[in-house]
Protein backbone atom coordinates (compact mmCIF):
# COMPACT_ATOMS: atom_id res chain seq x y z
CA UNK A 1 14.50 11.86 -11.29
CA UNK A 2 14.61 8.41 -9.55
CA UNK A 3 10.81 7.42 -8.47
CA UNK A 4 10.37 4.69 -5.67
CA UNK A 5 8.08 3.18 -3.30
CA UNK A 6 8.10 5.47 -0.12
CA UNK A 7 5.48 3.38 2.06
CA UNK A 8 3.39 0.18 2.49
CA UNK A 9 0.60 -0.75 4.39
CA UNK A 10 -1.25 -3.79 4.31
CA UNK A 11 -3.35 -6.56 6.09
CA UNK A 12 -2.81 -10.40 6.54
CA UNK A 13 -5.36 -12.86 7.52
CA UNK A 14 -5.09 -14.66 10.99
CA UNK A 15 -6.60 -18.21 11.32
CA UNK A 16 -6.83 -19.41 15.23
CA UNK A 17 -6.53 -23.21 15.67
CA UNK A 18 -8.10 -22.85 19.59
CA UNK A 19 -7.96 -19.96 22.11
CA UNK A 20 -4.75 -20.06 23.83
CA UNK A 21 -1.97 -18.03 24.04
CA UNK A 22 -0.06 -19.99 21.75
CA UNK A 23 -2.71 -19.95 19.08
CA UNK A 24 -2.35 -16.28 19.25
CA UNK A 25 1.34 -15.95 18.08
CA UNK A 26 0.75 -18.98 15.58
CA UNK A 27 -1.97 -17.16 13.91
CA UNK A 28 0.17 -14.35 13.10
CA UNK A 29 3.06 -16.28 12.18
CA UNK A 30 1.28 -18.28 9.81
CA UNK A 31 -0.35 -15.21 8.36
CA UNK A 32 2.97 -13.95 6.99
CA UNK A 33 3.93 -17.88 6.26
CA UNK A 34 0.85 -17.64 3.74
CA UNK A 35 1.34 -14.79 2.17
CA UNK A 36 4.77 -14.88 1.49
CA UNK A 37 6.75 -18.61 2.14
CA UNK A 38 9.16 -19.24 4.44
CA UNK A 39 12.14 -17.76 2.55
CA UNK A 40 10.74 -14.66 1.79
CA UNK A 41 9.73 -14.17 5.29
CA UNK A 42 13.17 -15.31 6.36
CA UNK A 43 14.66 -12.62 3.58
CA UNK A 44 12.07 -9.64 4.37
CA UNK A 45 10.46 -10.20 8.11
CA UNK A 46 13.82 -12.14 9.67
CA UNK A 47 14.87 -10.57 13.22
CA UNK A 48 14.06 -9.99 16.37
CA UNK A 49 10.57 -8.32 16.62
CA UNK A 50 10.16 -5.74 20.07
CA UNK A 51 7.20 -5.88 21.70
CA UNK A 52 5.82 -1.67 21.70
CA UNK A 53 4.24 -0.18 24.78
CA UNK A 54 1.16 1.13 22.90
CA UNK A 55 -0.83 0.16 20.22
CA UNK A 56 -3.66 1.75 17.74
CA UNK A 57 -7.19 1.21 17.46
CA UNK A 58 -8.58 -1.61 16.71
CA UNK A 59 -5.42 -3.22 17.50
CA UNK A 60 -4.22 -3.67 21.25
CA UNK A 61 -1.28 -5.10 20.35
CA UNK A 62 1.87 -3.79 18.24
CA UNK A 63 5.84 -5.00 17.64
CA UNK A 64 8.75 -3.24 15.70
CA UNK A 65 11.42 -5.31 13.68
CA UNK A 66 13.70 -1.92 14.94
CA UNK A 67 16.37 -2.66 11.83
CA UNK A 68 13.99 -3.53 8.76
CA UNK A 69 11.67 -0.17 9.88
CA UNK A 70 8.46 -2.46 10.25
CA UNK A 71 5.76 -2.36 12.71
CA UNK A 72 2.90 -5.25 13.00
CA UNK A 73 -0.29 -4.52 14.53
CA UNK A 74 -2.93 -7.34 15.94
CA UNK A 75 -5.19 -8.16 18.45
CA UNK A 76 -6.32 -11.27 19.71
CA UNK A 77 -9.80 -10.20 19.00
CA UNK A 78 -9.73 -9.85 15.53
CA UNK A 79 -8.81 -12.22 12.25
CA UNK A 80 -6.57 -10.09 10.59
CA UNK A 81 -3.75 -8.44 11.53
CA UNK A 82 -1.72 -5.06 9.52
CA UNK A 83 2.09 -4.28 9.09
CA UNK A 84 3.29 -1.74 7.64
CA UNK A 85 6.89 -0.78 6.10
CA UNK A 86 8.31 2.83 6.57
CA UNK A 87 10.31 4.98 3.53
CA UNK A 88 13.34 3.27 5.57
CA UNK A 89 11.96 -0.20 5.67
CA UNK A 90 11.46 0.10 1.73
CA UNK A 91 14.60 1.42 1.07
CA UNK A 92 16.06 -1.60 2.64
CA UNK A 93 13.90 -3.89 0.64
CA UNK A 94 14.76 -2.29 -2.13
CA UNK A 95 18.60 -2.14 -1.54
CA UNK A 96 18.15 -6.58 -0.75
CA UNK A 97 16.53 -6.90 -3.90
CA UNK A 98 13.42 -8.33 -2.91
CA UNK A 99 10.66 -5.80 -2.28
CA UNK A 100 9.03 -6.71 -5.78
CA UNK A 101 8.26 -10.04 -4.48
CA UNK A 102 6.89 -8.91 -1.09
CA UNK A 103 4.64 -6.39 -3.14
CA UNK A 104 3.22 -9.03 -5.42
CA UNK A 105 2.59 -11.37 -2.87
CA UNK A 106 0.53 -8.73 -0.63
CA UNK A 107 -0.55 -6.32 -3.09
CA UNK A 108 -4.31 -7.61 -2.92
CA UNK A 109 -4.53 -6.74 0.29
CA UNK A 110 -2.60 -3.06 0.48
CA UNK A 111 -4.74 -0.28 2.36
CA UNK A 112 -2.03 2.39 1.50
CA UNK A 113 1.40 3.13 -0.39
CA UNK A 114 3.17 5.81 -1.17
CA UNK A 115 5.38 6.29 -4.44
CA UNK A 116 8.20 8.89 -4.10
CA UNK A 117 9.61 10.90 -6.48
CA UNK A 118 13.20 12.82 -5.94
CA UNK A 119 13.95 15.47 -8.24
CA UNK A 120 18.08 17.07 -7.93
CA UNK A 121 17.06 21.48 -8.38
CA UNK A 122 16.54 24.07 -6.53
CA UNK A 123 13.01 24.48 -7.11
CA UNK A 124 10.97 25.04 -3.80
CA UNK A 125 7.60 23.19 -3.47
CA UNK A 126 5.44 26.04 -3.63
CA UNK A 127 6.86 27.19 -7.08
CA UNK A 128 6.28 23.50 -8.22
CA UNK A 129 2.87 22.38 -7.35
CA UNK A 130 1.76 26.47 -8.74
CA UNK A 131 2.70 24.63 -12.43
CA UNK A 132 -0.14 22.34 -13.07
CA UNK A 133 -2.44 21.52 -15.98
CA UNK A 134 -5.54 21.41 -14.82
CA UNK A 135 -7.43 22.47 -11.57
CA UNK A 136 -8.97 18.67 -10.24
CA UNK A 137 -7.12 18.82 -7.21
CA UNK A 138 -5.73 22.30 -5.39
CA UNK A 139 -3.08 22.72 -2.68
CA UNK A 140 -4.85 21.59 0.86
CA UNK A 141 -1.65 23.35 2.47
CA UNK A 142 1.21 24.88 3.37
CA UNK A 143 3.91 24.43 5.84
CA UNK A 144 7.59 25.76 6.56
CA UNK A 145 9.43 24.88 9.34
CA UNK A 146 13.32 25.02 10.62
CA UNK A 147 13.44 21.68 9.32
CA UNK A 148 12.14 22.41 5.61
CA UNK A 149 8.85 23.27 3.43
CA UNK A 150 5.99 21.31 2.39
CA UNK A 151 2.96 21.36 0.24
CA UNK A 152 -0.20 19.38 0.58
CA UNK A 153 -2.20 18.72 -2.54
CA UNK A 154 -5.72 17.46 -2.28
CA UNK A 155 -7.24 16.35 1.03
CA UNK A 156 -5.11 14.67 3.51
CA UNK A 157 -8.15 12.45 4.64
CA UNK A 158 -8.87 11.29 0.67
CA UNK A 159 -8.34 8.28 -0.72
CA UNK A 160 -5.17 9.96 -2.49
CA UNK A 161 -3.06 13.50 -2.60
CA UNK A 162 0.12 14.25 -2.42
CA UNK A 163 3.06 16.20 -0.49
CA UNK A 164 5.92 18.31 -2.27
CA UNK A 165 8.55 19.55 0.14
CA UNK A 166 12.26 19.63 1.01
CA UNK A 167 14.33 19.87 3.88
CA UNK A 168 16.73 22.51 4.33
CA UNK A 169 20.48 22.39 5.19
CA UNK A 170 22.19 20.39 6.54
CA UNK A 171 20.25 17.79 5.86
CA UNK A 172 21.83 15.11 3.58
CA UNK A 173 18.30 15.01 0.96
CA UNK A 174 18.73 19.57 0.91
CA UNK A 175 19.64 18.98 -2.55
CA UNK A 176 16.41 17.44 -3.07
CA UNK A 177 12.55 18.01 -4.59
CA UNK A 178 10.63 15.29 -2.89
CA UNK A 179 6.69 14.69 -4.65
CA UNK A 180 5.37 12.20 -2.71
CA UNK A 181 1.89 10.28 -3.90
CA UNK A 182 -0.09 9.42 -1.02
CA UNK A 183 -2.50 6.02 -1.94
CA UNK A 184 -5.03 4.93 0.69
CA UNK A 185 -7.68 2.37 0.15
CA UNK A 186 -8.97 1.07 -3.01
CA UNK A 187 -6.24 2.87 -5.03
CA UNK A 188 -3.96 1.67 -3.38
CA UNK A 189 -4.83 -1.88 -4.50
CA UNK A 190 -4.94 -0.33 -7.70
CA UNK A 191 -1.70 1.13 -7.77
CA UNK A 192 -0.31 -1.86 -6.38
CA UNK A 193 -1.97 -3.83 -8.52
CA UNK A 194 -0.09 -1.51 -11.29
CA UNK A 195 3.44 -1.59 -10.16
CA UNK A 196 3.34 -5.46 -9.92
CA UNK A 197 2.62 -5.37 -13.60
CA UNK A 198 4.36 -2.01 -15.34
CA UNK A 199 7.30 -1.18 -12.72
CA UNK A 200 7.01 1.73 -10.27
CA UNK A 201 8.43 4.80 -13.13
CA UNK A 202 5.08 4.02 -15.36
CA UNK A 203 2.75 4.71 -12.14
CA UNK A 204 4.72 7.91 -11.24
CA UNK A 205 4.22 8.77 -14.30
CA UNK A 206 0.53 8.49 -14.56
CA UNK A 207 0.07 9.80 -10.61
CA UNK A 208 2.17 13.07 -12.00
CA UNK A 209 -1.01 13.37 -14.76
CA UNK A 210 -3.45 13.17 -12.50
CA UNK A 211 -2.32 15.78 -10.31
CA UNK A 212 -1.64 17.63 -13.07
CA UNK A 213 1.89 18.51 -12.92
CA UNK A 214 3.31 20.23 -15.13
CA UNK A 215 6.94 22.20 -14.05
CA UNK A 216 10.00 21.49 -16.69
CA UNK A 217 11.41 19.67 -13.66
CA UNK A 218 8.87 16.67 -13.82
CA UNK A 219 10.61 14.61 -15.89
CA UNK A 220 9.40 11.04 -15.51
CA UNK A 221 11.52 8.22 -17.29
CA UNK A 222 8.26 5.86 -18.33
CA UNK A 223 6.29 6.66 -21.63
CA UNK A 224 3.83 3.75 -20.47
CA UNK A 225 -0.11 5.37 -19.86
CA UNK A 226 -1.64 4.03 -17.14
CA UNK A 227 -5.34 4.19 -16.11
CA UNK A 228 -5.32 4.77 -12.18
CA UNK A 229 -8.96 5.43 -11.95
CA UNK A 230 -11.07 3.59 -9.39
CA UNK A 231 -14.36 2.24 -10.97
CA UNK A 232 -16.88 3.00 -8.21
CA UNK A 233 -19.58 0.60 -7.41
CA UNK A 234 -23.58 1.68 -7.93
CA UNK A 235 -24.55 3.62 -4.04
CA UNK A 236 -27.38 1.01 -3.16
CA UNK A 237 -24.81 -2.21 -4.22
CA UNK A 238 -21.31 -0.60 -2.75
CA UNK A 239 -21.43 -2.52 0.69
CA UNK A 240 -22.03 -6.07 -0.84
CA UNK A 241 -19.72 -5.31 -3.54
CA UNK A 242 -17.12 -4.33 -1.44
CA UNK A 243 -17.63 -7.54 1.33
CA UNK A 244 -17.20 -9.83 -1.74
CA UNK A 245 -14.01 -8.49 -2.90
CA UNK A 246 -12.45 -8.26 0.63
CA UNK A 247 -14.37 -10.58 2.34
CA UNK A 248 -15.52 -13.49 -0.24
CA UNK A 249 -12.93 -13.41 -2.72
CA UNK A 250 -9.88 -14.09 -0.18
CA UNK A 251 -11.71 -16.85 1.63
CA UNK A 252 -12.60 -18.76 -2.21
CA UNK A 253 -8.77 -18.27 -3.54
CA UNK A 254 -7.75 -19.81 -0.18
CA UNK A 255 -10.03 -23.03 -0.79
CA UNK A 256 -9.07 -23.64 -4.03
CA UNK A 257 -5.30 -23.35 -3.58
CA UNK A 258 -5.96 -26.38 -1.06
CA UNK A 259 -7.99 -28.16 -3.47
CA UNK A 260 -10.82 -28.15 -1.46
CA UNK A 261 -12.81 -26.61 -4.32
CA UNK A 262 -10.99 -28.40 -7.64
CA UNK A 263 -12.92 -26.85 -10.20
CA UNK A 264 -13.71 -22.79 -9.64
CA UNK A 265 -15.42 -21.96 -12.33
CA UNK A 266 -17.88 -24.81 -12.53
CA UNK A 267 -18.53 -23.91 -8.58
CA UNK A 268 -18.66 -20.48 -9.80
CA UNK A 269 -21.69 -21.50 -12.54
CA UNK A 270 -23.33 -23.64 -10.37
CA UNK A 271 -23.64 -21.83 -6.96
CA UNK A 272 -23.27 -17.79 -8.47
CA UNK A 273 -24.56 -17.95 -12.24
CA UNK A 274 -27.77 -20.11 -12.15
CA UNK A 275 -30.78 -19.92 -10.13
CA UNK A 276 -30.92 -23.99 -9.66
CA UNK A 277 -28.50 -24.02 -7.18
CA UNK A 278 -29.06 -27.16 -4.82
CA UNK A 279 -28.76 -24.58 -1.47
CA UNK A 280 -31.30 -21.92 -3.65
């Protein structure tokens, strides 16, 4: 059972220095300088970049780096832009050795990512996900094809389910179970988050308990437990809560990495944590 990251999706902040053209492209460009230096950009984002014919809302704008598997979305009008790397694109991260580093430099700001888990048998996905341990989440759906069969577990607009399928012959992955976990949002900051810190097998692992599965195929290598829970802020609070953390928190790690605030967590105590704030 090999277990690997399928798909990435993530934003990067844009910063204009005026309104031209130019300022445009440089925005962009220094967007993935920021995130992840000019060697890992060289090692990761290095090519020739197409220019697509369409785009996706709220983006008018989109490009494809056609041999890394990587489309960037942006638009002029807005101060972020999103990329995202395909289950090729990863595969040839993971093949140059340096898709660990891209995650940890960008896993803050992930919106979705899928982990992948390949099982050799001849088990078909509707036999698999009918093993499971507990009821939480219950197949969404069912599809068979020419091409293969697939299962859908949990909602396909939720914040996280998963796939089971395989193709048939002759394609080269016949031989293989594929149980794909599908991340959106904030768990997939949290699984992210994870991976960066226990290795991709330990997350499998705990994505496989939570959806319960339990066939004698799922055999997953880690014996690390990981909590992949999303604490959920109080109704009333969520909005602010959530414009700090994506909002706030980027914009204050930004001004103390250029010194212009030396000393976080006096700023912290004297602007956040008392009520004699000069600005009260």
């Amino acid at each position: 059972m090999r277990s690997h990251i399928d798909w990435i999706t993530f934003t990067m902040s844009m910063a204009y220095a005026d309104e031209t053209t130019e300022a445009y492209a440089n925005a962009i460009a220094n967007g993935f300088e920021d995130m992840f230096g000019k060697q890992l950009l060289a090692d990761a984002f290095g090519g020739n970049w197409t220019k697509n014919e369409r785009s996706r809302a709220p983006y008018t704008d989109s490009w494809t780096l056609p041999e890394a598997s990587i489309t960037l979305y942006a638009s002029p009008n807005l101060t972020h832009c999103c990329v995202e790397i395909s289950g090729q694109g990863c595969e040839r991260l993971i093949a140059q050795g340096c898709l660990d580093n891209v995650l940890s430099r960008c896993h803050e700001r992930i919106t979705r990512i899928d982990i992948a888990s390949d099982i050799e048998t001849e088990v078909r996905p509707t036999s698999f996900v009918e093993k499971v341990d507990h009821e939480r989440m219950r197949t969404s759906g069912h599809v068979v094809s020419d091409t293969g069969e697939t299962c859908y577990v949990g909602s396909q607009k939720s914040d996280r389910y998963a796939r089971v399928y395989r193709y048939n012959q002759p394609h080269p992955r016949s031989h293989l179970l594929r149980i794909e976990h599908v991340f959106r949002r904030e768990y997939a900051k949290v699984v992210a988050g994870e991976i960066a810190r226990s290795g991709v097998d330990a997350v499998a692992k705990s994505a496989g308990k939570a959806f319960g599965w339990a066939h004698t195929v799922w055999t997953p290598e880690s014996t690390q437990e990981i909590d992949l829970s999303v604490v959920k802020a109080e109704p009333t609070m969520g909005g602010t809560v959530f414009w700090l953390i994506k909002s706030v928190a980027p914009a204050f790690k930004k001004l103390v990495a250029k010194g212009i605030i030396p000393d976080p967590e006096k700023f912290l105590r004297d602007y956040f944590l008392t009520d004699d704030s000069p600005y009260a």
